[in-house]
C-alpha atoms as a PDB file:
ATOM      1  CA  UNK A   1     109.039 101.713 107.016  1.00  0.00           C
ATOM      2  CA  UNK A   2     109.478 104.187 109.694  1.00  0.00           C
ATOM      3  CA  UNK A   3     112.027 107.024 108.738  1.00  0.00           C
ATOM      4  CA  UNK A   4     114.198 109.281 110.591  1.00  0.00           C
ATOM      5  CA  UNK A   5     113.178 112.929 110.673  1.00  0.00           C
ATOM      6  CA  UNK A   6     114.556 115.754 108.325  1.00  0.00           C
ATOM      7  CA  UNK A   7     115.445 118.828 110.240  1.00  0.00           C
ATOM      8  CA  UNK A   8     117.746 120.536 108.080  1.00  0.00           C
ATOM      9  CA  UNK A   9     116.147 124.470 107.315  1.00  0.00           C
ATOM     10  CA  UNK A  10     117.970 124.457 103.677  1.00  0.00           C
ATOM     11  CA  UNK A  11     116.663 120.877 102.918  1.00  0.00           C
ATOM     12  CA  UNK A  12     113.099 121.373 103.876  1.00  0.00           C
ATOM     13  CA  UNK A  13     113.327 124.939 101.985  1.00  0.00           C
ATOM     14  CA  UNK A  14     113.322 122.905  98.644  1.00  0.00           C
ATOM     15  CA  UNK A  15     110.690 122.650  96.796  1.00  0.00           C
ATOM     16  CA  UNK A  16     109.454 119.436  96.097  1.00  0.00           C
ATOM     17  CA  UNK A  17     109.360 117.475  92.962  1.00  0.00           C
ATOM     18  CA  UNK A  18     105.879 115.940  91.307  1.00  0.00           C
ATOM     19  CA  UNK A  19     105.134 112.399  92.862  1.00  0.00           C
ATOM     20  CA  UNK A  20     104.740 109.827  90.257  1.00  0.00           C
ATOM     21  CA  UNK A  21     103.762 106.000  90.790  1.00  0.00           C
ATOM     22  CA  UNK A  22     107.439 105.308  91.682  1.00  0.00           C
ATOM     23  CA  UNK A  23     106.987 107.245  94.412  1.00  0.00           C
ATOM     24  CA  UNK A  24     104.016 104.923  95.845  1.00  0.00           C
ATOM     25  CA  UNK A  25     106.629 103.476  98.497  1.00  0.00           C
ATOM     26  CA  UNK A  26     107.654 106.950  99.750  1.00  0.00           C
ATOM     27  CA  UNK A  27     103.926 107.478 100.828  1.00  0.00           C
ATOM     28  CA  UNK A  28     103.917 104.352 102.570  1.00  0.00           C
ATOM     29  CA  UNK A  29     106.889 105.348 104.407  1.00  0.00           C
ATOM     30  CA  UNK A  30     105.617 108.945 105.178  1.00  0.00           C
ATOM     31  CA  UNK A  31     102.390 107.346 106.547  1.00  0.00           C
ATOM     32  CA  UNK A  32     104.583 104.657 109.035  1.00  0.00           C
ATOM     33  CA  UNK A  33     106.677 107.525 110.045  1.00  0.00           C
ATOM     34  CA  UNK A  34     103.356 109.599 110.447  1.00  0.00           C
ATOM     35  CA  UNK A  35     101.852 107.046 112.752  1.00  0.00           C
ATOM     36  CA  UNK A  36     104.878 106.342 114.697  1.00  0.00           C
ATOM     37  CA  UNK A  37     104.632 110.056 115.667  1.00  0.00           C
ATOM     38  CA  UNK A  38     100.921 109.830 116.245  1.00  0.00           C
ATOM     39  CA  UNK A  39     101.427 111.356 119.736  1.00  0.00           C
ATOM     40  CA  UNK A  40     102.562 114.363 119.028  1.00  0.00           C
ATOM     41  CA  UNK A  41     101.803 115.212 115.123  1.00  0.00           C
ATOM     42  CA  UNK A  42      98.856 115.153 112.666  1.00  0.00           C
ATOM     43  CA  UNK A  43     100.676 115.520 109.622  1.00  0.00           C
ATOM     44  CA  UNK A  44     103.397 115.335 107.505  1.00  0.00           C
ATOM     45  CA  UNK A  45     105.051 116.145 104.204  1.00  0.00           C
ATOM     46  CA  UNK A  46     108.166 113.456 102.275  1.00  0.00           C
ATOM     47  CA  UNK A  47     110.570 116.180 102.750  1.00  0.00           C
ATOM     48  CA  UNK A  48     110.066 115.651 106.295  1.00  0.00           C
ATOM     49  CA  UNK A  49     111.890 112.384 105.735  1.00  0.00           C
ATOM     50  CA  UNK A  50     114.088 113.326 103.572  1.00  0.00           C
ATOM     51  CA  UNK A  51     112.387 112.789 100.083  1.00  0.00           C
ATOM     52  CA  UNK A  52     111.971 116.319  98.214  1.00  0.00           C
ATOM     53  CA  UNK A  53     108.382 115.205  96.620  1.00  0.00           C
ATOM     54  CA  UNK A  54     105.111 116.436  96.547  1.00  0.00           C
ATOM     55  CA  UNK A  55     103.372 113.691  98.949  1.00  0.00           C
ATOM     56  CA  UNK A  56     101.554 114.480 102.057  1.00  0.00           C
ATOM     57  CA  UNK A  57      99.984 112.360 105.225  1.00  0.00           C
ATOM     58  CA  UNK A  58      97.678 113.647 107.454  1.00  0.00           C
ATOM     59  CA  UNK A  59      94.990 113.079 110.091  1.00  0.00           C
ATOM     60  CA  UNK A  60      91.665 113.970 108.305  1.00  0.00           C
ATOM     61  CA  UNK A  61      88.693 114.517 110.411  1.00  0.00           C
ATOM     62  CA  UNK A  62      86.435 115.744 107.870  1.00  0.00           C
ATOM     63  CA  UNK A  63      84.266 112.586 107.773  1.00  0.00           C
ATOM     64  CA  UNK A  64      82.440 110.592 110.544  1.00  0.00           C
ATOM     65  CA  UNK A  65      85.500 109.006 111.883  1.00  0.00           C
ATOM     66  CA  UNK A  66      89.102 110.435 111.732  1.00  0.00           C
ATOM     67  CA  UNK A  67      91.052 108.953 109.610  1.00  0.00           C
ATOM     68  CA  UNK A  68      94.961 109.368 107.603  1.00  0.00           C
ATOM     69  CA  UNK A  69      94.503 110.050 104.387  1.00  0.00           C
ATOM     70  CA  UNK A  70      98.065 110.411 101.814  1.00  0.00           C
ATOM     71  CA  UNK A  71      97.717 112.866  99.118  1.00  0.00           C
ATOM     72  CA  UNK A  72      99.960 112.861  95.844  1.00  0.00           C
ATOM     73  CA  UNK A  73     100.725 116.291  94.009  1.00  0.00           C
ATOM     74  CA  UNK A  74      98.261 118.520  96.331  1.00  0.00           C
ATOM     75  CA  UNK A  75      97.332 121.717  95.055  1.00  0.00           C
ATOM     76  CA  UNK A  76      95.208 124.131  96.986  1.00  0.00           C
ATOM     77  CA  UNK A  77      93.137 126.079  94.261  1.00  0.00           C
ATOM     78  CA  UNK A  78      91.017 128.119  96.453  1.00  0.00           C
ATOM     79  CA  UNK A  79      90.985 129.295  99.837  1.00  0.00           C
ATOM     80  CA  UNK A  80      88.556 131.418 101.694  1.00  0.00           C
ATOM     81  CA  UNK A  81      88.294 132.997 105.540  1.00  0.00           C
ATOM     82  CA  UNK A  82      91.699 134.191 106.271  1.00  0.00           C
ATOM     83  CA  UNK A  83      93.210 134.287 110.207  1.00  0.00           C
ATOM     84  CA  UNK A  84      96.286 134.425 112.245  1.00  0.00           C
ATOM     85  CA  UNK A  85      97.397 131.359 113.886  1.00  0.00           C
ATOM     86  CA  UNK A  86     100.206 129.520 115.535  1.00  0.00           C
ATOM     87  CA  UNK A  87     101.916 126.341 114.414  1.00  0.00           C
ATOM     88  CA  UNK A  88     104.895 124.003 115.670  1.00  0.00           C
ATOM     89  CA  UNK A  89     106.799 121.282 113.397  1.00  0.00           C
ATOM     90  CA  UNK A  90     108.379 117.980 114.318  1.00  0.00           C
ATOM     91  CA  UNK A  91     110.792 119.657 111.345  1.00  0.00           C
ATOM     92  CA  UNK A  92     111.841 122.415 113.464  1.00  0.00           C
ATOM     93  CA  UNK A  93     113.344 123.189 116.437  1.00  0.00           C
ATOM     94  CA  UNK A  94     111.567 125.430 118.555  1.00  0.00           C
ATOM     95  CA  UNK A  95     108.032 126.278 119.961  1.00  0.00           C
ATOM     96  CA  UNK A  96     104.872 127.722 117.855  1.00  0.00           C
ATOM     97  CA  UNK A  97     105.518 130.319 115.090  1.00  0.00           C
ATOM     98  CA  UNK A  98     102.974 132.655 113.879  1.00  0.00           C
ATOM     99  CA  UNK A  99     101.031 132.110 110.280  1.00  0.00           C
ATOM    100  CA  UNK A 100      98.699 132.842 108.435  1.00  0.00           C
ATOM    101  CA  UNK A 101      96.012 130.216 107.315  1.00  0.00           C
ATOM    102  CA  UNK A 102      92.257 129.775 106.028  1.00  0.00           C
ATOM    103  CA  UNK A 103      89.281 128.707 107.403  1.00  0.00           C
ATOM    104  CA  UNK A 104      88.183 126.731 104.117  1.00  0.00           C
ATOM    105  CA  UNK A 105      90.374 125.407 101.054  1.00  0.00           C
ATOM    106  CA  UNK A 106      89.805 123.290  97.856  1.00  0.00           C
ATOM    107  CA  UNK A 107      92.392 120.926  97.561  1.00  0.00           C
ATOM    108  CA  UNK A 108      93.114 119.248  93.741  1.00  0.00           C
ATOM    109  CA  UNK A 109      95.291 116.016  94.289  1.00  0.00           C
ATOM    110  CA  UNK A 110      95.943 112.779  93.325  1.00  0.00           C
ATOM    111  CA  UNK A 111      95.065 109.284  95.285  1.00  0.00           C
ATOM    112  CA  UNK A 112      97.564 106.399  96.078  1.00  0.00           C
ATOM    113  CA  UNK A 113      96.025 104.703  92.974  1.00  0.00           C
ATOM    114  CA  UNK A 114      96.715 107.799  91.031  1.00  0.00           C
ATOM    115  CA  UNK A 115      93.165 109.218  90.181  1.00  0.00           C
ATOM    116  CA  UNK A 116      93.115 112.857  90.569  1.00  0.00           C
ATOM    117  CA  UNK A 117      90.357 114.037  93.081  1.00  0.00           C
ATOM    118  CA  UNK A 118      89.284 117.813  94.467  1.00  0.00           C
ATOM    119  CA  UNK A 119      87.450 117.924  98.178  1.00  0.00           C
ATOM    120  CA  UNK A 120      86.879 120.906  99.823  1.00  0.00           C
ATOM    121  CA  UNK A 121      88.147 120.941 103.868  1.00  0.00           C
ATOM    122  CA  UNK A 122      87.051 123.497 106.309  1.00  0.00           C
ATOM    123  CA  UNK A 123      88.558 123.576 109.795  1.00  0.00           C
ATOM    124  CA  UNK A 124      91.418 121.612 111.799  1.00  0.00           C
ATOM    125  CA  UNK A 125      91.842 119.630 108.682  1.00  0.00           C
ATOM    126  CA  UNK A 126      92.260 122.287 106.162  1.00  0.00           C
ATOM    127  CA  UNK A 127      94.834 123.970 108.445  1.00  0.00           C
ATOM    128  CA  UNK A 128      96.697 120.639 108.832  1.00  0.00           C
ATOM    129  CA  UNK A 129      96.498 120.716 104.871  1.00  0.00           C
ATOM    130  CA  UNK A 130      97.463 123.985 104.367  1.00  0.00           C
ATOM    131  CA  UNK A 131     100.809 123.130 106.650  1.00  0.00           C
ATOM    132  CA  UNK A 132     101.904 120.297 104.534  1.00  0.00           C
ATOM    133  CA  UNK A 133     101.583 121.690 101.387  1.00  0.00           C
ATOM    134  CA  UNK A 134     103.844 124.513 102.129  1.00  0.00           C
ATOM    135  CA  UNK A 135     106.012 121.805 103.300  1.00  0.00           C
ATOM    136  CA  UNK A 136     106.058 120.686  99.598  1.00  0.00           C
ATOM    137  CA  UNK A 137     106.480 124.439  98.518  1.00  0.00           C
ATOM    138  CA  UNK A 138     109.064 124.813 100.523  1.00  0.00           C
ATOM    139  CA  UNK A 139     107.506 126.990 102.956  1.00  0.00           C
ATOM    140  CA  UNK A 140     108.839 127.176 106.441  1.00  0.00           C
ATOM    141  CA  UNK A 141     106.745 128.637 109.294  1.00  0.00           C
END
């Protein structure tokens, strides 16, 4: 089900709790909402839509065809190939704000059917990663 967009600043500066199966529905949601917004964003986090837990939904273009991809409890456990950057949010209000991101990042999370996974992402993906999961850390840019 498509949800209505979080933009409270305290809200989204919680951090988010572990996703469990009960949670499974959530990520559907986030993935609707994510789609709806196709347009104009490549990736979102639950708090986004209100839900303060550690599921993400993103556009992943690190195969042969792009495709969204929802990621339970992600952890990134190693990064390499630092640079400056500029990001906007659907979350908040405003244009671009500076960051900091990396070029390359291991990611350990689980999958919609719970199995826990790690995949390395370089590029436009990684930085759409690296975005969401300081969504879940409470991390506003």
């Amino acid at each position: 089900m498509i949800k209505e967009l979080m933009h409270d600043p305290i809200f989204l500066a919680g951090k988010s709790e572990i996703a469990t199966k009960e949670d499974l529905q959530v990520a559907q949601d986030l993935l609707d909402t994510l789609m709806a917004h196709r347009e104009s964003c490549v990736g979102m986090a639950a708090n986004m839509i209100g839900v303060r837990k550690r599921i993400i939904a993103f556009l992943d273009e690190s195969g042969r065809a792009p495709t969204y991809t929802v990621m339970l409890n992600p952890e990134i456990i190693k990064k390499g190939g630092a640079y400056d950057t500029e990001e906007g949010c659907l979350s908040l209000l405003g244009g671009p704000r500076p960051c900091k991101r990396y070029k390359s990042i291991k990611v350990k999370y689980q999958t919609l059917e719970l199995l826990t996974r790690l995949k390395t992402y370089t590029g436009w993906t990684a930085q759409i990663i690296q975005h969401e999961v300081d969504h879940c850390n409470g991390v506003l840019i």
